[in-house]
Protein backbone atom coordinates (compact mmCIF):
# COMPACT_ATOMS: atom_id res chain seq x y z
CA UNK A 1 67.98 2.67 -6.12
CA UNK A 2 67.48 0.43 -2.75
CA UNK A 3 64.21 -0.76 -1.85
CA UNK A 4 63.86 1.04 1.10
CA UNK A 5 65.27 4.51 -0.25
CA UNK A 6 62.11 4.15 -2.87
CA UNK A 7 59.63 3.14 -0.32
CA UNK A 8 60.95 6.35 1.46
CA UNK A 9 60.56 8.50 -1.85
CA UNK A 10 57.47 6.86 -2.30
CA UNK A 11 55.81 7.60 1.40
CA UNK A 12 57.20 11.45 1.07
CA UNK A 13 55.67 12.26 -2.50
CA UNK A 14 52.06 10.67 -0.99
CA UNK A 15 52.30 12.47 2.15
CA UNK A 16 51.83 16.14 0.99
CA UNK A 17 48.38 15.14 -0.81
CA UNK A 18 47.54 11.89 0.92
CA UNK A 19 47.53 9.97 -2.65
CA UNK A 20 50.47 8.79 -5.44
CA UNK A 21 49.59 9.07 -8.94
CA UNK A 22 50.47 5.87 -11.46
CA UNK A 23 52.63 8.68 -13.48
CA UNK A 24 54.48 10.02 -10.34
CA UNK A 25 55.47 6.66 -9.30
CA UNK A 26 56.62 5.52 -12.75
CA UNK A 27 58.66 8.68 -12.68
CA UNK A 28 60.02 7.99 -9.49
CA UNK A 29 61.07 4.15 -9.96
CA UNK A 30 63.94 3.78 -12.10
CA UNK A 31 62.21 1.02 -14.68
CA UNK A 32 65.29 -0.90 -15.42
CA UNK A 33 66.38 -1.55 -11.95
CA UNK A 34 62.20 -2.14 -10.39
CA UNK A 35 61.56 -5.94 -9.53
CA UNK A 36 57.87 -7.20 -9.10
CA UNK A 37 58.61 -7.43 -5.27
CA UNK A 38 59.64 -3.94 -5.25
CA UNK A 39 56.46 -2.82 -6.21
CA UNK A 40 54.46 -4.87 -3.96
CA UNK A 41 56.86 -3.44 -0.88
CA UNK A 42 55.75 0.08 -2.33
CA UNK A 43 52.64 -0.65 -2.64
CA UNK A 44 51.97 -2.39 0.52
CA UNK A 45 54.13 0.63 2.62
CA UNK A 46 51.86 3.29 1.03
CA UNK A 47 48.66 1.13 2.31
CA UNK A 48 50.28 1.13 5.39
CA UNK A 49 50.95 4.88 5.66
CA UNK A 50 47.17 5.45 3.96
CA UNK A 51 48.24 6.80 1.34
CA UNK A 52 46.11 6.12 -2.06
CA UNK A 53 47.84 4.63 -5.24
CA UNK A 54 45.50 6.15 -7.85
CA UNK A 55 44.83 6.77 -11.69
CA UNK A 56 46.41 10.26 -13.27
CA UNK A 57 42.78 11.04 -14.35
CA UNK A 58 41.32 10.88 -11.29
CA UNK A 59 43.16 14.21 -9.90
């Protein structure tokens, strides 16, 4: 999967609640194919749209 197709997937999943769960984005990143700079893009789009990375326990 492109970056920018899982930044998109990414942005769309945290929109509906405002936050992204650890589990929902290991479920949505396909592991074998996820570079350390993909992750930081994610991460740093999802800041950008305010939407919170957060721990499965804490919803």
């Amino acid at each position: 999967m492109q970056r920018q197709k899982m930044i998109q997937a990414a942005i769309e999943l945290g929109r509906r609640t405002g936050f992204v769960t650890f589990e929902q984005l290991n479920q949505l990143l396909p592991a074998a194919t996820v570079e350390p700079e993909d992750i930081e893009a994610i991460m740093s789009a999802l800041s950008n749209e305010r939407i919170n990375l957060i721990d499965d326990d804490q919803v």
